[in-house]
Protein backbone atom coordinates (compact mmCIF):
# COMPACT_ATOMS: atom_id res chain seq x y z
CA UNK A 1 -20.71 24.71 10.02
CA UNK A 2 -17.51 23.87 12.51
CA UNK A 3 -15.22 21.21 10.95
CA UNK A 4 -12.84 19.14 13.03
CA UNK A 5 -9.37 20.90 13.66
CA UNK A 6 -6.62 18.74 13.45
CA UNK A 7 -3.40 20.09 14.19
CA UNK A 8 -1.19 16.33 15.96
CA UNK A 9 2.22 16.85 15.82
CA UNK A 10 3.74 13.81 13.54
CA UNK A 11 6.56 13.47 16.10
CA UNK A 12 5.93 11.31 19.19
CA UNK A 13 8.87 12.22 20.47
CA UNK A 14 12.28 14.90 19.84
CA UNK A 15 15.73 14.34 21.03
CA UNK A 16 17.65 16.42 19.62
CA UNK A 17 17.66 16.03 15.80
CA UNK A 18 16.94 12.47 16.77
CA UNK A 19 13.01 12.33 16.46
CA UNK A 20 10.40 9.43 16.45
CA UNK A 21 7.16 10.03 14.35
CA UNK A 22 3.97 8.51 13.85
CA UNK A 23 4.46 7.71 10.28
CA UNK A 24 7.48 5.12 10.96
CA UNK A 25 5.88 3.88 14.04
CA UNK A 26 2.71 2.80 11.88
CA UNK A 27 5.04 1.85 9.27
CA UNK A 28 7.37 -0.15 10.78
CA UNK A 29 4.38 -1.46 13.02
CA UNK A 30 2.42 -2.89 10.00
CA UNK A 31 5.11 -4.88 9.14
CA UNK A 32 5.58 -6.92 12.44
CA UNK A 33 1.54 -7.15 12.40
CA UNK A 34 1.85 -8.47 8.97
CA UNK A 35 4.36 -10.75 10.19
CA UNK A 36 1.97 -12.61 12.58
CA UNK A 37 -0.35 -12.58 9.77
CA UNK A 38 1.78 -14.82 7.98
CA UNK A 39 2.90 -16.57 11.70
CA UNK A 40 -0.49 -17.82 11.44
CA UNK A 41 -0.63 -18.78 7.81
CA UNK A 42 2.72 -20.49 7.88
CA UNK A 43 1.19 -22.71 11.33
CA UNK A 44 -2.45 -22.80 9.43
CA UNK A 45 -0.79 -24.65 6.60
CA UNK A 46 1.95 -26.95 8.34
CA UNK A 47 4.70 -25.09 7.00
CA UNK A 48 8.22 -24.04 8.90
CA UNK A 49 7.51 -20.14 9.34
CA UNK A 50 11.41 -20.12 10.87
CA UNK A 51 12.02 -18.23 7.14
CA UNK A 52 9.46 -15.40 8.15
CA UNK A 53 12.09 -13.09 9.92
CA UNK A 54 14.10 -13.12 6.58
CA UNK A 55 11.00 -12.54 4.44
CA UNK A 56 10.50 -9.48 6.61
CA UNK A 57 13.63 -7.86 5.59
CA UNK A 58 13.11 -8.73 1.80
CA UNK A 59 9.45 -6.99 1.80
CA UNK A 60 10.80 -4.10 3.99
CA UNK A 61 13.87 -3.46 1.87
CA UNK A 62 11.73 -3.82 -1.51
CA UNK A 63 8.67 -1.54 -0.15
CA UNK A 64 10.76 1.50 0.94
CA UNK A 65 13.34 1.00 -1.99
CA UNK A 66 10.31 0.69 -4.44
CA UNK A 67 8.12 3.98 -2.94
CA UNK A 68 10.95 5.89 -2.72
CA UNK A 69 12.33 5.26 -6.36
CA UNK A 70 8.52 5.63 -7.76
CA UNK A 71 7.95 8.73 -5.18
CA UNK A 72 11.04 10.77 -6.84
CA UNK A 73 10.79 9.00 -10.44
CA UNK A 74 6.95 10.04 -10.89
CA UNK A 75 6.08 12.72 -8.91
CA UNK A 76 9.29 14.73 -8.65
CA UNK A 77 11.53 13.59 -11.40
CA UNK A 78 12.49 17.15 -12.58
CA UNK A 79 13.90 17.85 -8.88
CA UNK A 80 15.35 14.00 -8.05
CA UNK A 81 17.16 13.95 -11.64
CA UNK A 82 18.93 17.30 -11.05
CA UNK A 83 19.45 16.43 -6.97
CA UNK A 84 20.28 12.46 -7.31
CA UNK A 85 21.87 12.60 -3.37
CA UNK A 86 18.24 13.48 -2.54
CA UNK A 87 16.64 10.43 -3.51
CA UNK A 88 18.61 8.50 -0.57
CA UNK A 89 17.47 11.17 2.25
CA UNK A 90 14.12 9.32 2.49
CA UNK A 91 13.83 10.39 5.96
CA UNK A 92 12.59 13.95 4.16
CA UNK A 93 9.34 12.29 3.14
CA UNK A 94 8.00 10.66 -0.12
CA UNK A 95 7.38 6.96 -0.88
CA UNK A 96 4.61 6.58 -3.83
CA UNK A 97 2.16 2.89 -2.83
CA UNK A 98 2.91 1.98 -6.04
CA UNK A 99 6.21 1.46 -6.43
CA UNK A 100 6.05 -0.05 -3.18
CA UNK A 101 4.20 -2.54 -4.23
CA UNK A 102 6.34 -2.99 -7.87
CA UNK A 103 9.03 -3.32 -4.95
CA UNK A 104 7.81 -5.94 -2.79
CA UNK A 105 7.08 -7.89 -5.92
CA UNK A 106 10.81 -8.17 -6.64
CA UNK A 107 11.40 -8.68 -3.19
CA UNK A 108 9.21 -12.07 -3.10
CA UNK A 109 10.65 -13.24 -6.27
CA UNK A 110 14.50 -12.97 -4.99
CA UNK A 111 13.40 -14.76 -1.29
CA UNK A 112 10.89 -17.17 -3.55
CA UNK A 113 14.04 -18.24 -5.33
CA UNK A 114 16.60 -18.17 -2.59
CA UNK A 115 14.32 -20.51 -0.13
CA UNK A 116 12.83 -22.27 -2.71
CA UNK A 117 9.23 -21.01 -2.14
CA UNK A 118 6.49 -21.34 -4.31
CA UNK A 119 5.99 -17.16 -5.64
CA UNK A 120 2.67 -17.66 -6.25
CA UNK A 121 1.82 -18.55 -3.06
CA UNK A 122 3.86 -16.41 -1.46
CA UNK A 123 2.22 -13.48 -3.57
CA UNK A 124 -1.53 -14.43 -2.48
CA UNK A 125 -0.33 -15.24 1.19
CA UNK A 126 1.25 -11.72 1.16
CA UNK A 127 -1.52 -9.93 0.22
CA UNK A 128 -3.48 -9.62 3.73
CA UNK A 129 -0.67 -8.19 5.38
CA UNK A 130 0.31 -5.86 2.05
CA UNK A 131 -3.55 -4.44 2.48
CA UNK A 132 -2.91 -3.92 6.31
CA UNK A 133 0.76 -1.89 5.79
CA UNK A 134 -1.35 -0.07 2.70
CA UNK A 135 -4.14 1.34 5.43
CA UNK A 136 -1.06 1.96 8.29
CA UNK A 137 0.54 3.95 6.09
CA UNK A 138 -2.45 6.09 5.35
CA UNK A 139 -2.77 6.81 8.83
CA UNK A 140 0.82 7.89 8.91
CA UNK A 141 0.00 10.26 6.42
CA UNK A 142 -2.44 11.43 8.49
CA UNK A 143 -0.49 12.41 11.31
CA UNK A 144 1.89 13.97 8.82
CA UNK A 145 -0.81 15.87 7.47
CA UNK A 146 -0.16 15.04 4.24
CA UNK A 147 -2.13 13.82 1.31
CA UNK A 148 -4.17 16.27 1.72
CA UNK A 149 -8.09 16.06 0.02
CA UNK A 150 -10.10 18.86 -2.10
CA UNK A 151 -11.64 21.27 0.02
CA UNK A 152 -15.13 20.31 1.01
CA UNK A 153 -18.06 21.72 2.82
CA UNK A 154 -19.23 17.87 4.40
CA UNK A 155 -19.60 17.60 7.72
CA UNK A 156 -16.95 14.82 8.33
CA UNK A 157 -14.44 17.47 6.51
CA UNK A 158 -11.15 18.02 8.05
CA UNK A 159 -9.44 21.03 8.92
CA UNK A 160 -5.42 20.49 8.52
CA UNK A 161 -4.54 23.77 10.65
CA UNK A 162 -0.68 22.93 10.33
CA UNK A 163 -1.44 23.28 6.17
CA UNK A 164 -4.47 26.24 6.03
CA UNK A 165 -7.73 26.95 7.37
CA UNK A 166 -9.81 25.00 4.66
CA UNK A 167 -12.07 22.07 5.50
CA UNK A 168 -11.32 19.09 3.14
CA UNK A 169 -12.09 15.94 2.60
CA UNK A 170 -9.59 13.08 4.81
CA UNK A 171 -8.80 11.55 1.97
CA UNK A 172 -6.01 9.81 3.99
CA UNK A 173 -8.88 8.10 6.18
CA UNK A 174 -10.96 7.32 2.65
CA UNK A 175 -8.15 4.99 1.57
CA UNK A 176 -7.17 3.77 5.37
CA UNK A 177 -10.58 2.60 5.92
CA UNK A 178 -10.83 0.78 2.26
CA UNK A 179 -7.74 -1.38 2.86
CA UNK A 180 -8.84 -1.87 6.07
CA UNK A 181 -11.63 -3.53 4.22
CA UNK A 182 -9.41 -5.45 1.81
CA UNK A 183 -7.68 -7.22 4.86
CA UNK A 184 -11.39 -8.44 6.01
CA UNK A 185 -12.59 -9.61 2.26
CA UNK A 186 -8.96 -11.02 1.63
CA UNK A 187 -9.20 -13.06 4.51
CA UNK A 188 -12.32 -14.41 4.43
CA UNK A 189 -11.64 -15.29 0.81
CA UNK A 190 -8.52 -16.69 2.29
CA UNK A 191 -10.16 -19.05 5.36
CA UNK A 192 -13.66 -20.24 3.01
CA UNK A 193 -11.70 -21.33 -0.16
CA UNK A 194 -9.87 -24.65 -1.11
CA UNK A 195 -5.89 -23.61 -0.64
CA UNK A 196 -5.53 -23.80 -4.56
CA UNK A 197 -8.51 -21.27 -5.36
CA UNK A 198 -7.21 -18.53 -2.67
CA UNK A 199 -3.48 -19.31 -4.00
CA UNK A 200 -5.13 -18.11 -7.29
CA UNK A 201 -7.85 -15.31 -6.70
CA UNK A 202 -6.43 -13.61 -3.58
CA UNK A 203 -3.71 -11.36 -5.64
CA UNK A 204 -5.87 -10.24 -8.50
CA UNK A 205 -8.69 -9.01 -5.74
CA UNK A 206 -6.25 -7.37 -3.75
CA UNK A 207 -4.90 -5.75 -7.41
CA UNK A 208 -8.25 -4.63 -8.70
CA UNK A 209 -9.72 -3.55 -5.43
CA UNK A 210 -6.70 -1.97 -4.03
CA UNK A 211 -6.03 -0.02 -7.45
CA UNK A 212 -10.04 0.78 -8.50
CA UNK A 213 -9.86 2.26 -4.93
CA UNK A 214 -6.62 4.56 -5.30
CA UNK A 215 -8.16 5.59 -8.75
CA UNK A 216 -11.63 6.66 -7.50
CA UNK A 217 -10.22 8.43 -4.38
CA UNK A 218 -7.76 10.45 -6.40
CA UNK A 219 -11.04 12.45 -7.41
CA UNK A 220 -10.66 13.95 -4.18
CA UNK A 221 -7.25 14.65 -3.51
CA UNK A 222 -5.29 17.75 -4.37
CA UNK A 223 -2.45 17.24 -7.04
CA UNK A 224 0.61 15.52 -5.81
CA UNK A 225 2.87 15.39 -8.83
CA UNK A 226 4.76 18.47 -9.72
CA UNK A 227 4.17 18.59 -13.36
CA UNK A 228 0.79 18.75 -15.80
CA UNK A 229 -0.32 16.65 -18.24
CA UNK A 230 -2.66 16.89 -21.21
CA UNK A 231 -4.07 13.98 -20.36
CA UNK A 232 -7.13 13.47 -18.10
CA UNK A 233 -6.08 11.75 -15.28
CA UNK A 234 -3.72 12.64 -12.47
CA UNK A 235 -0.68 10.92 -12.00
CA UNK A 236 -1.85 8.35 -9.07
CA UNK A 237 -4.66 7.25 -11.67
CA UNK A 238 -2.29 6.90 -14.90
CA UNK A 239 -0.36 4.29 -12.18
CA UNK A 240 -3.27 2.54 -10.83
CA UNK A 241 -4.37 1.43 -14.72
CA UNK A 242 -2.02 -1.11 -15.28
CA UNK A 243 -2.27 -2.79 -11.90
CA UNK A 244 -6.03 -2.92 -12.35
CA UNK A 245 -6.10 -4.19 -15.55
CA UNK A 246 -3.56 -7.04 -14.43
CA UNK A 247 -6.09 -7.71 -11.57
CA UNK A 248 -8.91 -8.66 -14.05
CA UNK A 249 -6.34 -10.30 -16.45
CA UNK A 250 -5.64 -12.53 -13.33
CA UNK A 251 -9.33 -13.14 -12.05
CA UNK A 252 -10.10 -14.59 -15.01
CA UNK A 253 -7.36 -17.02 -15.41
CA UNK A 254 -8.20 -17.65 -11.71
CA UNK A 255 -11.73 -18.32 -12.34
CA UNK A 256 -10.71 -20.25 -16.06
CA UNK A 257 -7.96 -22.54 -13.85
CA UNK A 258 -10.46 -23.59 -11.26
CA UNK A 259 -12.84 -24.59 -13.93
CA UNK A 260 -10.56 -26.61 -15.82
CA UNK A 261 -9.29 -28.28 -12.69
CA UNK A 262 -13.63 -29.24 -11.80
CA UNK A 263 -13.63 -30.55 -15.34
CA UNK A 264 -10.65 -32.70 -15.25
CA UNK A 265 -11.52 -34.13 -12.09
């Protein structure tokens, strides 16, 4: 059976020791896509979106500071701890979803508090563009041929040429597609609900489905961390746990909320 070869280069373009790659273009490009997400939101709901260029810096800032401190904390702590100058080189590679997301939590709570925004709302409003930079960034593994998935013998298996010769499964498009997903469900949840319902349901979904997700596909990736544990679960799974159990924790005070609200009225 022939398996696709893929063998990009991850840099659009070399000057020098200057070089542009795919991974920060889909980054950085997820952010200003998110940002007319929200353009849209703010106009949707008759509020002043002039504070949207600000909130872009606050979620940038907390998403790379957040991966990158999870990235080298988790997965590499034996190597960060004894190299501590090598956590700030983040242009080498290695920002962990989850503590980009622990990140851009903090993030919303300083600009929430600064501009006197509700953090709630800001959280659920946050969320479609949070699933969109999730799948970009998947892709930008992709191109970096990183990430890589078990080897398989499926048809749709991918052969990384610029890592070995072995079809495996494209793990990276697995999780792309998924979020991809999340930013159609999340939205639609978003434009059919009363304003105080999606306010309340919208981050628990993206937690639950974002994180049950990550945990399922790590079945099919090859290890990341650096270390072993006796315990049954890789490292990507131990840190998707917590978020999903918050998710239901939430969904059911969402769910509890709105039915105290029908009852009262």
């Amino acid at each position: 059976m022939e398996h696709f070869i893929w063998n990009v280069n991850p840099n659009i373009l070399e000057l020098g020791p200057l070089q542009l790659r795919w991974y920060g273009l889909l980054f950085v490009g997820s952010f200003f896509l998110g940002l007319m997400i929200l353009q849209w939101i703010y106009k949707r709901e008759n509020r002043d979106p002039v504070v949207l260029d600000n909130l872009l810096i606050y979620i940038m800032v907390g998403a790379v500071l957040g991966a990158r401190l999870m990235h080298c904390l988790a997965y590499e702590p034996g190597f960060y701890l004894s190299n501590p100058l090598e956590i700030l080189k983040v242009w080498k590679g290695g920002l962990a979803s989850h503590g980009g997301l622990l990140g851009v939590l903090v993030a919303l709570y300083v600009f929430a508090k600064r501009y006197q925004e509700s953090y709630l709302w800001l959280l659920s409003r946050v969320a479609i563009p949070g699933a969109l930079t999730a799948a970009f960034v998947r892709f930008g593994n992709l191109f970096n041929s990183e990430i890589l998935g078990l080897p398989s013998d499926k048809p749709w298996a991918i052969i990384f040429q610029k890592v070995d010769m072995i079809p495996r499964h494209p793990v990276q498009l697995y999780e792309a597609f998924s979020y991809l997903l999340l930013v159609v469900i999340l939205v639609t949840i978003y434009h059919k609900s009363a304003p105080l319902f999606a306010t309340r349901i919208l981050p628990g979904v993206f937690l639950i489905y974002m994180f049950i997700m990550r945990f399922m596909l790590e079945y099919t990736k090859t290890r990341q961390a650096n270390y072993a544990t006796d315990l049954p679960f890789t490292t990507g799974q131990m840190l998707s746990i917590p978020f999903i159990l918050v998710g239901i924790v939430w969904i059911i005070w969402a769910f509890r909320s709105s039915k105290k609200d029908i009852e009262k009225a």
